[in-house]
C-alpha atoms as a PDB file:
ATOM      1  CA  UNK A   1     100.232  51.965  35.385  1.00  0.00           C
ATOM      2  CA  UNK A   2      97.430  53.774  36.987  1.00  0.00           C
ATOM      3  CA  UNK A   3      94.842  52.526  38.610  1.00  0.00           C
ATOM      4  CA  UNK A   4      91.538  51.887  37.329  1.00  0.00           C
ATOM      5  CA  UNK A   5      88.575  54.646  37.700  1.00  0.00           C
ATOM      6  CA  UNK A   6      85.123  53.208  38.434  1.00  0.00           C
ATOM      7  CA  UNK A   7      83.440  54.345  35.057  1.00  0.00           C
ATOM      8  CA  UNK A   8      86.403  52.392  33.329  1.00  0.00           C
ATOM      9  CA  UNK A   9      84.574  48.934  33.385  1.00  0.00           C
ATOM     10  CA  UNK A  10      81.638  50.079  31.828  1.00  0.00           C
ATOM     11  CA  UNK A  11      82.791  52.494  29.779  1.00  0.00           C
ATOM     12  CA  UNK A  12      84.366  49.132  28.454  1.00  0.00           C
ATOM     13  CA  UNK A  13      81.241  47.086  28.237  1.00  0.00           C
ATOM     14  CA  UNK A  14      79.805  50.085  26.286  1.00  0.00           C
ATOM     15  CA  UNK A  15      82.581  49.631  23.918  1.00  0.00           C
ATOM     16  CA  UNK A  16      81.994  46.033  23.508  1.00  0.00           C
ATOM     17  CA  UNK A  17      78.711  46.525  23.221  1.00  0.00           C
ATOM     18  CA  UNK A  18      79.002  49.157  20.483  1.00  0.00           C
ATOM     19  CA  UNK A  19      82.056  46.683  18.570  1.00  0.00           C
ATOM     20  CA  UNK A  20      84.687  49.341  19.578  1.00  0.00           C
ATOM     21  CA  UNK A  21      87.455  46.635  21.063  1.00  0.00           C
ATOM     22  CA  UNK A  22      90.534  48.407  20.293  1.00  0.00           C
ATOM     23  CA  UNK A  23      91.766  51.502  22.266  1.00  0.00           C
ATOM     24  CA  UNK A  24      93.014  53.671  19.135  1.00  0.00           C
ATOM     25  CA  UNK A  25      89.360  53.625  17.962  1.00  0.00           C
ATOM     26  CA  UNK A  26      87.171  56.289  20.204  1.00  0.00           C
ATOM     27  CA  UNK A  27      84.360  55.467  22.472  1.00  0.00           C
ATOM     28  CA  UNK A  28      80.944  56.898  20.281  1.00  0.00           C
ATOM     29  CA  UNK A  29      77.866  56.305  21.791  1.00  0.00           C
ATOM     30  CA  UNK A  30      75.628  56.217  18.787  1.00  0.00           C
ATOM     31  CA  UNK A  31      72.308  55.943  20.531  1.00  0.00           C
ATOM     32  CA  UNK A  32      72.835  58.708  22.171  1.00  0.00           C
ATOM     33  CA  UNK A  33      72.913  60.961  19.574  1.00  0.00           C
ATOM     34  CA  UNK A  34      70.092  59.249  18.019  1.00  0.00           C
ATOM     35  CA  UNK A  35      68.275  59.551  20.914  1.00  0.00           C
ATOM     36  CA  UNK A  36      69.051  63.371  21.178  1.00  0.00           C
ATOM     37  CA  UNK A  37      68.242  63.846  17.391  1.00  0.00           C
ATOM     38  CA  UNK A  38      64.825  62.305  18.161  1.00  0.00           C
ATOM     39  CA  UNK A  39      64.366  64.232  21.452  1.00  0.00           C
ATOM     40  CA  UNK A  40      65.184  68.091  19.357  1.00  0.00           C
ATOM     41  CA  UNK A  41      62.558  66.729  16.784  1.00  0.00           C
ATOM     42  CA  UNK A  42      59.977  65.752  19.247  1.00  0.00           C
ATOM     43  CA  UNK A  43      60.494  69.319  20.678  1.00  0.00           C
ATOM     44  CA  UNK A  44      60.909  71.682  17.637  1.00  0.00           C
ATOM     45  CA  UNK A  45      57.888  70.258  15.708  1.00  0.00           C
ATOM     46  CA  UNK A  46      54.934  70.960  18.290  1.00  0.00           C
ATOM     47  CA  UNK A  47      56.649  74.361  18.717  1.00  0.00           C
ATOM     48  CA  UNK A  48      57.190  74.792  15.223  1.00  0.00           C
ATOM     49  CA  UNK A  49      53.011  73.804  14.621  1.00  0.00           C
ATOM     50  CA  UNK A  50      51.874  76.162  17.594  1.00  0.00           C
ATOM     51  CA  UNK A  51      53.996  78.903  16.088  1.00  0.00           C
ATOM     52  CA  UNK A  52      52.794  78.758  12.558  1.00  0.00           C
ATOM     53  CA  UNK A  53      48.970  78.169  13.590  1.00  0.00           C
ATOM     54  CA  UNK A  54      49.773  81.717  15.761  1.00  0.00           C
ATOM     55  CA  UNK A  55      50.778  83.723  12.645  1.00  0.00           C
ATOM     56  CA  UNK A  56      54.687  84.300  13.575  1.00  0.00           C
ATOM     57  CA  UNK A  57      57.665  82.492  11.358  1.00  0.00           C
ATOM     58  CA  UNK A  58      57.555  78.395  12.500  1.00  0.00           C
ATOM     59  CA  UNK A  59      61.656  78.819  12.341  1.00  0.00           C
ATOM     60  CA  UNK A  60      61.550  80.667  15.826  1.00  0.00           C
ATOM     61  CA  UNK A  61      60.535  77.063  17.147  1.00  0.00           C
ATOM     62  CA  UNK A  62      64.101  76.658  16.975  1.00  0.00           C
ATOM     63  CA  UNK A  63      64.111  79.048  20.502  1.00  0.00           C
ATOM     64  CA  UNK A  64      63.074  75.964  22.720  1.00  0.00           C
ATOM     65  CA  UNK A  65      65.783  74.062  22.363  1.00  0.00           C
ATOM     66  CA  UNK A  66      68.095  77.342  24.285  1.00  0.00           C
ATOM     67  CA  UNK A  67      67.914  76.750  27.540  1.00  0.00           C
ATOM     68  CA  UNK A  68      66.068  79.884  29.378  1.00  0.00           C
ATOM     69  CA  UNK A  69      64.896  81.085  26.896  1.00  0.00           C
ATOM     70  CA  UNK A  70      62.810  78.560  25.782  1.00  0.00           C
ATOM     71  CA  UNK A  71      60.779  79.557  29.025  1.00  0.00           C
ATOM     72  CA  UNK A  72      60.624  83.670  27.875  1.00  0.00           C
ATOM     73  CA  UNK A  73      59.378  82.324  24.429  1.00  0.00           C
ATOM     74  CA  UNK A  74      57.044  80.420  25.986  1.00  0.00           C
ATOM     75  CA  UNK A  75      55.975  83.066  27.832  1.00  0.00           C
ATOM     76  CA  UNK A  76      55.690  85.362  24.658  1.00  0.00           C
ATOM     77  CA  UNK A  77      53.687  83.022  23.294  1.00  0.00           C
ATOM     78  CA  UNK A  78      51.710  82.266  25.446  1.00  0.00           C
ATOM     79  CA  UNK A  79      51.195  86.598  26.148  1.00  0.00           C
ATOM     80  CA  UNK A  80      51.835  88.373  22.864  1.00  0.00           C
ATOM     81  CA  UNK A  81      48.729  88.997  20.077  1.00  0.00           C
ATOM     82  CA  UNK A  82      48.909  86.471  17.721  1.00  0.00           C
ATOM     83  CA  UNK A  83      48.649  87.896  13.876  1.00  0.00           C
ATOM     84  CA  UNK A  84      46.947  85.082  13.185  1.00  0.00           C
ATOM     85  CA  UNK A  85      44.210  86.215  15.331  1.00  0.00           C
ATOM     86  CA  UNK A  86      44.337  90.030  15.028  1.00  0.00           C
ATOM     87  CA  UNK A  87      44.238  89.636  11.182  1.00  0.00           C
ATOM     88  CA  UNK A  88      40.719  87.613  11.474  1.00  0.00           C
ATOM     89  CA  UNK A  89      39.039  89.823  13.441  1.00  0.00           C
ATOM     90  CA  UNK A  90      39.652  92.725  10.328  1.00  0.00           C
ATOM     91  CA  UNK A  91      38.181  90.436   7.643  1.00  0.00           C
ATOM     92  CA  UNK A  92      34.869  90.931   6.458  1.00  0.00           C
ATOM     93  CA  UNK A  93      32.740  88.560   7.603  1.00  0.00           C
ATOM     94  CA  UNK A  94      31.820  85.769   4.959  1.00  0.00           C
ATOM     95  CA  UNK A  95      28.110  85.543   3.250  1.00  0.00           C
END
């Protein structure tokens, strides 16, 4: 028998936590996946609002969740002319 790794005793609370008792059944740590489902919805959305409001598809949002280069979209957002504004500034103005 081998001996037993620190993580084992709480990997075994979790599991009685969670209602996983038996060894055959795996170890899922449900709130953790909720808690990442929440965390790529609380990022996408302002993303996917800033990107729409600038003119440019809101599906690109979807870039800052990719490590890296969530920063170098960031950065061409925050840099690049927005159609959103260059197509105001060609309308005639309103009477």
């Amino acid at each position: 028998m081998q001996p037993k790794k620190p993580w084992d005793s709480i990997l075994e609370w979790l599991s009685g936590l969670l209602g996983v008792d038996t060894p055959d059944q795996p170890f899922i740590p449900v709130h953790l996946l909720l808690f990442g489902m929440i965390g790529l919805i609380v990022m996408i959305l302002p993303f996917w609002k800033i990107t729409s409001k600038a003119g440019f598809p809101g599906w690109l949002s979807v870039l800052s969740i990719v490590p890296l280069i969530n920063i170098g979209f960031l950065f061409f957002l925050a840099f690049a002319p927005w159609p959103a504004l260059t197509d105001k500034t060609h309308m005639p103005a309103r009477e």
